[in-house]
C-alpha atoms as a PDB file:
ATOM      1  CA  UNK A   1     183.611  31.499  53.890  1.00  0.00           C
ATOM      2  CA  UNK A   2     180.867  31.908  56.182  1.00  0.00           C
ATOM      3  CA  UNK A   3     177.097  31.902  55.583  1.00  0.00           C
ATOM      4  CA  UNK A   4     176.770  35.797  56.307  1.00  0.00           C
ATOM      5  CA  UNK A   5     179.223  36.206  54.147  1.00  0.00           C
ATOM      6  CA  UNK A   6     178.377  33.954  51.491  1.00  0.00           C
ATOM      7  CA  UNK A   7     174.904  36.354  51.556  1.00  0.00           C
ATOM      8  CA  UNK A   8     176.638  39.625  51.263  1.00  0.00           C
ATOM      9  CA  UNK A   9     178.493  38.166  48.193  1.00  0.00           C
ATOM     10  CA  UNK A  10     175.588  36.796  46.368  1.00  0.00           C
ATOM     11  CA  UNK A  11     173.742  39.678  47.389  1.00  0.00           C
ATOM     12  CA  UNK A  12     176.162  42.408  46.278  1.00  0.00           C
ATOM     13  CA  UNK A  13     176.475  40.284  42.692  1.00  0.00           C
ATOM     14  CA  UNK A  14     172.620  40.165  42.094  1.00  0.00           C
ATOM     15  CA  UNK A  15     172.756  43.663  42.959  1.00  0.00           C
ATOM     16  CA  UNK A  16     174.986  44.256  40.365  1.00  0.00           C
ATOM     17  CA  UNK A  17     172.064  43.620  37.246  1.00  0.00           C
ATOM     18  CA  UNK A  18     173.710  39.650  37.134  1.00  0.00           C
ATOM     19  CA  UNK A  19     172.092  36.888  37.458  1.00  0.00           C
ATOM     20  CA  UNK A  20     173.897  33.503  38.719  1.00  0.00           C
ATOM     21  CA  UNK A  21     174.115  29.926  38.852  1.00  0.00           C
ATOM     22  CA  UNK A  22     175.122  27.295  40.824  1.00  0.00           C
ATOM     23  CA  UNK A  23     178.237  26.055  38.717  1.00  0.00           C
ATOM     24  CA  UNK A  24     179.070  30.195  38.910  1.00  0.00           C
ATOM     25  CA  UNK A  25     178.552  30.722  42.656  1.00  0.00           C
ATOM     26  CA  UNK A  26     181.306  27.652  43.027  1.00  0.00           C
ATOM     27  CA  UNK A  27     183.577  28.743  39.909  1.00  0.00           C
ATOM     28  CA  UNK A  28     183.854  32.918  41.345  1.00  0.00           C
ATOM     29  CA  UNK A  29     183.046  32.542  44.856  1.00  0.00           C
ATOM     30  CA  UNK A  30     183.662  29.431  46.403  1.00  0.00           C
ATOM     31  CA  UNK A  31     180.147  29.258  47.391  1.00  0.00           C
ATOM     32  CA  UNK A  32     178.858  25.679  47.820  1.00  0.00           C
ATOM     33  CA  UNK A  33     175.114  25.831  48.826  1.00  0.00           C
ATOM     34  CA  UNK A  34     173.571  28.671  46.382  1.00  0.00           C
ATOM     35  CA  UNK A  35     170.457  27.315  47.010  1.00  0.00           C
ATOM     36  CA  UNK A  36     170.456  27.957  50.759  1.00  0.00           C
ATOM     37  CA  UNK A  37     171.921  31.412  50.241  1.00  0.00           C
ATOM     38  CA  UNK A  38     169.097  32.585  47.992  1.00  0.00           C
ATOM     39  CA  UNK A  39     166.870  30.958  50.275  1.00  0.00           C
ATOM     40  CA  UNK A  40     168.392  32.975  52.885  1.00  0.00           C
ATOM     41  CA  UNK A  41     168.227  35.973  50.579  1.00  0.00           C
ATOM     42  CA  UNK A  42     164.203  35.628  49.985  1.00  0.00           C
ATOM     43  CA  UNK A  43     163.883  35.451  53.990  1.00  0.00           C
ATOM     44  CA  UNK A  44     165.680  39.200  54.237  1.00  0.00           C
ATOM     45  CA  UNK A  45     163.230  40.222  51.808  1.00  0.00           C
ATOM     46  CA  UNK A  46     164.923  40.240  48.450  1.00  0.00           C
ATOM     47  CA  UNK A  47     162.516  39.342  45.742  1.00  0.00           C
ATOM     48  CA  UNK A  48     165.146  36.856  43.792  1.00  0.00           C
ATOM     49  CA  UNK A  49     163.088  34.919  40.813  1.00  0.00           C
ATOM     50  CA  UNK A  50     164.896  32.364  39.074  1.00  0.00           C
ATOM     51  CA  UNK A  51     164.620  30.683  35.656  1.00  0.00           C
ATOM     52  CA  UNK A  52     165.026  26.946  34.388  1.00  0.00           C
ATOM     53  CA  UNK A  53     168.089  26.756  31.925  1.00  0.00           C
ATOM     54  CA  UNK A  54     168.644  23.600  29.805  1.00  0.00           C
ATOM     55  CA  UNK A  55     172.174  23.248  28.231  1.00  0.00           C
ATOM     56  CA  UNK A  56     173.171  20.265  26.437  1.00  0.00           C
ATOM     57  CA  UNK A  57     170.816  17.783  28.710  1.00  0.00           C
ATOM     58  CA  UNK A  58     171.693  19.740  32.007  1.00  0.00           C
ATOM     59  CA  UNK A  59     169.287  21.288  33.670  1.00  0.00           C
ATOM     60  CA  UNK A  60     170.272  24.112  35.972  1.00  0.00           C
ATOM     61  CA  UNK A  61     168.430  27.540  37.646  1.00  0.00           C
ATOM     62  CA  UNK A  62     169.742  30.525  37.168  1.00  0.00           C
ATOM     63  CA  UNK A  63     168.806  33.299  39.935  1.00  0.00           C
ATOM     64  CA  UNK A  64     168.407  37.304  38.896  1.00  0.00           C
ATOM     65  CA  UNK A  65     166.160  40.265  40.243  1.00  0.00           C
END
């Protein structure tokens, strides 16, 4: 999947009301690099916020609006 792609997909989900993780991106999207996508995201002028999420010794963010 391309990176303009990958952006309209994580882009249309956060749109949505969900938020998302990395482990979900992967799992429903195929999307490797959330990271960079949000990144890319924040540059278009979305105002994503994230939150730190421990589970069971993992540590993990978890992106919303």
């Amino acid at each position: 999947m391309k990176t303009e792609t990958q952006n309209k997909t994580v882009k249309k989900h956060l749109l949505k009301g969900k938020k998302i993780t990395t482990f979900q991106a992967f799992t429903k999207y195929g999307i490797t690099r959330l990271a960079s996508r949000i990144f890319d995201l924040k540059e278009s002028g979305m105002d994503i916020k994230s939150k730190l999420v421990t589970k069971k010794d993992t540590r993990f963010k978890e992106y919303f609006l």
